[in-house]
Protein backbone atom coordinates (compact mmCIF):
# COMPACT_ATOMS: atom_id res chain seq x y z
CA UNK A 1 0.00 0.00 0.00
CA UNK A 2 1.34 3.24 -0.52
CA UNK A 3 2.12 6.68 1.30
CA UNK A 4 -1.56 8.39 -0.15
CA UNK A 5 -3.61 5.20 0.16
CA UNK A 6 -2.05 5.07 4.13
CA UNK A 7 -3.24 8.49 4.69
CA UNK A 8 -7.06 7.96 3.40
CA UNK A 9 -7.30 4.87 5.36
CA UNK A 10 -6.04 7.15 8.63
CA UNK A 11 -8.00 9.65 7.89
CA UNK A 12 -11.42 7.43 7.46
CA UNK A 13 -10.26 5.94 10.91
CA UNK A 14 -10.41 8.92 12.32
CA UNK A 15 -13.45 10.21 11.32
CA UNK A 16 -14.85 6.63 12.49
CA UNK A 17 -13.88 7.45 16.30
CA UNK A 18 -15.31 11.11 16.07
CA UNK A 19 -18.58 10.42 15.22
CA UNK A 20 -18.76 7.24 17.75
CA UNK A 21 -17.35 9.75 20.06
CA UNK A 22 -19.98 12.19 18.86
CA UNK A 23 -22.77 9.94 19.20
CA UNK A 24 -21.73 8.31 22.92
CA UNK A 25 -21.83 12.25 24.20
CA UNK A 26 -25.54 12.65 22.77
CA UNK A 27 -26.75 9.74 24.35
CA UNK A 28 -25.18 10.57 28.08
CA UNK A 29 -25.49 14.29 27.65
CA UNK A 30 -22.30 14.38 29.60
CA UNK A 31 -19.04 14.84 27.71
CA UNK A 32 -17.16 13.24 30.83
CA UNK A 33 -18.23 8.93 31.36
CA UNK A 34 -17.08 9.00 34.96
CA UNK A 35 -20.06 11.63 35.95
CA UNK A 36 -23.14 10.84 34.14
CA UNK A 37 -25.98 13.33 33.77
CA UNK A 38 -28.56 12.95 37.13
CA UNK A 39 -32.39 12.71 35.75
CA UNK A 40 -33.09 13.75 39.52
CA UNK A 41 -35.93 16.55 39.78
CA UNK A 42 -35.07 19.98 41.40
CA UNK A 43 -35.99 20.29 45.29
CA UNK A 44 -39.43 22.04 45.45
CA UNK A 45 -38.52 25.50 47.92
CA UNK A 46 -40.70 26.67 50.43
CA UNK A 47 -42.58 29.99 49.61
CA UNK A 48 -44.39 31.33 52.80
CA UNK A 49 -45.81 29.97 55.98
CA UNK A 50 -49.32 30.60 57.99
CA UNK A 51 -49.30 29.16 61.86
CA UNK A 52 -51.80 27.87 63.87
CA UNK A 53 -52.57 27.51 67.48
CA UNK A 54 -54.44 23.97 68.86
CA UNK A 55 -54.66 23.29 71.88
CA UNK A 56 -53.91 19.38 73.32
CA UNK A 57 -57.54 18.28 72.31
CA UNK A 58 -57.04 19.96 69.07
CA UNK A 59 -59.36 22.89 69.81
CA UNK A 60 -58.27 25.93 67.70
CA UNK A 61 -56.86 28.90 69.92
CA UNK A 62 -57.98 31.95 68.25
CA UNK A 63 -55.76 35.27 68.32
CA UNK A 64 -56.82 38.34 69.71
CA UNK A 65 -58.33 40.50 67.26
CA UNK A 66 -56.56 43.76 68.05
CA UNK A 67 -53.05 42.68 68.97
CA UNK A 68 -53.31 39.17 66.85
CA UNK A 69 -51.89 37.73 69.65
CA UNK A 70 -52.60 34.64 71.87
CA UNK A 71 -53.23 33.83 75.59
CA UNK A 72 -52.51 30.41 76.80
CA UNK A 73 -51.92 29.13 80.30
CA UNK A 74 -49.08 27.91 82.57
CA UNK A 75 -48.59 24.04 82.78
CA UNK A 76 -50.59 23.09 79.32
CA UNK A 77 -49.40 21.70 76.28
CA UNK A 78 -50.33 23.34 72.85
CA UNK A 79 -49.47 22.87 68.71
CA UNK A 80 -48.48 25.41 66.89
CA UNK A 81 -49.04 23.92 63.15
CA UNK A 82 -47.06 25.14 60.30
CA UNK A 83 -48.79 24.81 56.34
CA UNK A 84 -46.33 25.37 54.27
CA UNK A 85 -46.83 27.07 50.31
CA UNK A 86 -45.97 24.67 47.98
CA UNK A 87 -47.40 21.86 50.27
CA UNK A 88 -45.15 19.94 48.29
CA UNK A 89 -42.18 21.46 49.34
CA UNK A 90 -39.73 19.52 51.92
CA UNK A 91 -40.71 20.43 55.37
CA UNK A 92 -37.19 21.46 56.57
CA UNK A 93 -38.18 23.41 59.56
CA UNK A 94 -36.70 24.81 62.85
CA UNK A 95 -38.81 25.92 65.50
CA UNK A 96 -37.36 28.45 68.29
CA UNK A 97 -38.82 30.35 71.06
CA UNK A 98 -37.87 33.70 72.36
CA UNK A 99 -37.92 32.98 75.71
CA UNK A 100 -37.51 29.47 76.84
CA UNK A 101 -37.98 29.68 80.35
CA UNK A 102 -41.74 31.17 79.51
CA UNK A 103 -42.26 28.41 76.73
CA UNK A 104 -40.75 26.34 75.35
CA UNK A 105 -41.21 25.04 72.00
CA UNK A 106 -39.64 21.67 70.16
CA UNK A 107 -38.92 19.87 66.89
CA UNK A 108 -42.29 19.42 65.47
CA UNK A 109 -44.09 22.86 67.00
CA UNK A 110 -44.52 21.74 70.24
CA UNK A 111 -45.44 24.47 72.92
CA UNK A 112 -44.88 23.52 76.98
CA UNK A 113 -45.85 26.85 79.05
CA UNK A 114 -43.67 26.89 81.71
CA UNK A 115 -44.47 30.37 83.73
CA UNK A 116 -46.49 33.78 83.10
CA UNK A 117 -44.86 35.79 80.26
CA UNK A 118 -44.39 36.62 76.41
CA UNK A 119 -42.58 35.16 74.05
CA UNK A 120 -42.06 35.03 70.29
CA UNK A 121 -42.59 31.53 68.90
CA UNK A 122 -40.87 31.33 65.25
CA UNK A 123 -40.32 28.83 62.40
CA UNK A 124 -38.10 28.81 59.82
CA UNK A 125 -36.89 27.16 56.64
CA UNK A 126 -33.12 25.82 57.49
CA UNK A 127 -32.33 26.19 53.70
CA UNK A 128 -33.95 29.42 53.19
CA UNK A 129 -35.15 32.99 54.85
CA UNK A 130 -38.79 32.22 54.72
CA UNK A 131 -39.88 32.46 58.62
CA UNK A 132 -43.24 33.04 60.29
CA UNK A 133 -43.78 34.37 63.84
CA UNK A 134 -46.31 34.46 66.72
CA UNK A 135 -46.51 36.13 69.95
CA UNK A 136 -47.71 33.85 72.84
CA UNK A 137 -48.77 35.44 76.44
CA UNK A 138 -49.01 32.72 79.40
CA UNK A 139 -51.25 33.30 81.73
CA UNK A 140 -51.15 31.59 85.20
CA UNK A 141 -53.73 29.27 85.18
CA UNK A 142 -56.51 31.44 87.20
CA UNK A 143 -59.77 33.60 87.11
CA UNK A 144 -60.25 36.71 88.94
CA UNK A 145 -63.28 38.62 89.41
CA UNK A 146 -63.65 42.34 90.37
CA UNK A 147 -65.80 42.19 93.16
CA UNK A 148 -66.64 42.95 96.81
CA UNK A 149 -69.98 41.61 97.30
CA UNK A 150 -70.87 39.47 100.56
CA UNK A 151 -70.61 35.52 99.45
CA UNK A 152 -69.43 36.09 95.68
CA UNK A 153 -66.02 34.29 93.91
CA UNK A 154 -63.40 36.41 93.98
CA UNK A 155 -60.79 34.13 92.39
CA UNK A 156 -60.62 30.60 90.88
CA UNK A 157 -57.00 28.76 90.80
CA UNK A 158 -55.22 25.54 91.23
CA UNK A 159 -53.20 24.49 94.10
CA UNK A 160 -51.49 21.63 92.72
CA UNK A 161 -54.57 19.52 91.44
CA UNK A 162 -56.85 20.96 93.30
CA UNK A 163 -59.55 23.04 92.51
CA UNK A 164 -59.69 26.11 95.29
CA UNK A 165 -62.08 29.01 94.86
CA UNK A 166 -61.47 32.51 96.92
CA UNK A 167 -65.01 34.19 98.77
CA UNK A 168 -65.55 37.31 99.66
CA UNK A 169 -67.35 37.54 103.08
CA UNK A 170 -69.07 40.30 104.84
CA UNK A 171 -69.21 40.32 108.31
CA UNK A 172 -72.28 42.20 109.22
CA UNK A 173 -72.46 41.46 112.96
CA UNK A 174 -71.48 43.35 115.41
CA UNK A 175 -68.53 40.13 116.42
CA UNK A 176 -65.70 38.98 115.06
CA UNK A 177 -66.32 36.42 112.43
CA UNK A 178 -63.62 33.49 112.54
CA UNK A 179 -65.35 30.39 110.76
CA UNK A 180 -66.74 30.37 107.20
CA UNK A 181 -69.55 29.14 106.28
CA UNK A 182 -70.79 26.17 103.88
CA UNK A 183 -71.15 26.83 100.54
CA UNK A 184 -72.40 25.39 97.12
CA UNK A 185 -69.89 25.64 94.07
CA UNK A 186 -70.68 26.15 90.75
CA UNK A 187 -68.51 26.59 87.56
CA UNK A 188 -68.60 27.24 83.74
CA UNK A 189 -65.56 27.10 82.17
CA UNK A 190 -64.87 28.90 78.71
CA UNK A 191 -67.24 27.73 75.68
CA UNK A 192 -69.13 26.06 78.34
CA UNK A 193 -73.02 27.41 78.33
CA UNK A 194 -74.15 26.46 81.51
CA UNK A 195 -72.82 26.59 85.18
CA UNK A 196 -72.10 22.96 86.45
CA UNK A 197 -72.84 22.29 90.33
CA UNK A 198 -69.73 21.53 92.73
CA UNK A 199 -71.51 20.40 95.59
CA UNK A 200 -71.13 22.03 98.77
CA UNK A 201 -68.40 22.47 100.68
CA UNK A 202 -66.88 24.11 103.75
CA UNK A 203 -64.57 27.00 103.66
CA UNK A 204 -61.44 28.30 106.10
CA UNK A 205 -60.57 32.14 107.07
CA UNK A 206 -57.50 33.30 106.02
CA UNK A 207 -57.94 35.32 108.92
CA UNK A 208 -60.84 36.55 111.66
CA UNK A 209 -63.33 38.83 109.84
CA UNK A 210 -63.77 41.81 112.10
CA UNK A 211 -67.19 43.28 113.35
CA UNK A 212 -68.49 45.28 109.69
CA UNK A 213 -65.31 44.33 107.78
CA UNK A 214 -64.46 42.34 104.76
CA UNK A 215 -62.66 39.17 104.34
CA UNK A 216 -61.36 35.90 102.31
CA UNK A 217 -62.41 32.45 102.99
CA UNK A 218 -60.65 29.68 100.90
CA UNK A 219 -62.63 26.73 99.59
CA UNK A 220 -61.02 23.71 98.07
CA UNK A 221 -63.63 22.20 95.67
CA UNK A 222 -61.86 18.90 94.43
CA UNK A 223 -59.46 17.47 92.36
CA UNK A 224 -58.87 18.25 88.94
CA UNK A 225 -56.18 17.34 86.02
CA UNK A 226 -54.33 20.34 85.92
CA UNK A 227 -52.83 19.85 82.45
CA UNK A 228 -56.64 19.50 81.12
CA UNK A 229 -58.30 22.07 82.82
CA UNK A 230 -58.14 25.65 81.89
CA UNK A 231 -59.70 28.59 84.07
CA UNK A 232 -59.03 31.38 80.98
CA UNK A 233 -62.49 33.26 80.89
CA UNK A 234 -63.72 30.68 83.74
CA UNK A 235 -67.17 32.00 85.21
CA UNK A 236 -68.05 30.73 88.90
CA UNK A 237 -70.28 31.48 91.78
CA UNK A 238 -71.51 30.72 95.18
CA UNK A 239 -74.47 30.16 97.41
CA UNK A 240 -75.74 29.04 100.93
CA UNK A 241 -77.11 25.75 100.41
């Protein structure tokens, strides 16, 4: 064979490899074998984020509708639920309270109230600036009532798990008073429509009650879950039997 008919046969070797070369890439749409092309789809991101309040029964705790903020009370449990925009986004979220030691909050939006304050519960996307807020104020787990009538509820609390009601007496007689009387109870706690009977029960001064003075007798009703039972916006009142 000689020099020219060497060269075409190079030459149509050549070409040979190119276009198998050629070919190869547009199949692997990579022009490097060791890192194929990934058909893997792009993570969905997060756009925005709207919080909820539950409460351990799943009742919805609505905001106030001035401040938008929400009152809870000391020693419950409560959910604060995070929908996320595209719901299907990754839920990559970190939850984070203000102030611990008032509540705190964990991993999946978990509140634990732990004393009477304010604190800003936030979530946020851990691969992106998208964050929502809400402002919690713990209550301690009471009702008060502005009044200085003779035999009315002044104040309705726990003392560990019992239920204890505060009474305003009057002592109208001309001795010193130092023994309450018997009472019956009643109760209606918040959404509740109608009062629910206690029973009746006797009573202890926190001091004598002076001829025409004022004074506080404590009652102690019964016993109660105190991680159930909420006395926010609590109505109660009293009676001789």
């Amino acid at each position: 064979m000689n020099r020219t008919c060497r060269m075409l046969v190079a030459a149509a070797l050549a070409l040979v490899l190119s276009l198998s070369f050629g070919t190869a890439f547009a199949k692997n749409g990579n022009a490097n074998p060791g890192k194929p092309h990934s058909n893997k789809p792009t993570q969905t991101a997060i756009d925005s984020i709207t919080l909820t309040l539950t409460d351990r029964s799943g009742n919805a705790i609505p905001p106030d509708v001035i401040s938008g903020e929400y009152t809870i009370v000391t020693k419950h449990r409560y959910l604060a639920a995070a929908a996320i925009v595209p719901s299907t986004a990754k839920r990559e979220l970190k939850w984070k309270s203000s102030k611990p030691s008032v509540v705190s909050v964990n991993g999946k939006g978990a509140l634990y109230c732990n004393k009477p304050g304010k604190a800003v519960i936030t979530v946020s996307c851990k691969k992106s600036a998208v964050k929502q807020s809400i402002v919690v104020n713990v209550s301690a787990n009471e009702a008060v009532f502005n009044t200085a009538e003779n035999r009315t509820v002044k104040r309705v609390y726990l003392s560990g798990s019992s239920l204890m009601m505060d009474v305003v007496l009057v002592n109208s007689t001309e001795e010193a008073m130092t023994a309450a009387p018997d009472l019956a109870f009643f109760l209606k706690l918040s959404g509740e429509s109608d009062f629910t009977a206690l029973g009746v029960k006797p009573g202890h001064l926190r001091r004598a009650i002076a001829a025409h003075e004022t004074g506080t007798a404590v009652y102690r009703i019964k016993k109660v879950d105190p991680k159930t039972i909420s006395f926010l916006n609590a109505s109660a009142n009293c009676q001789l039997p």
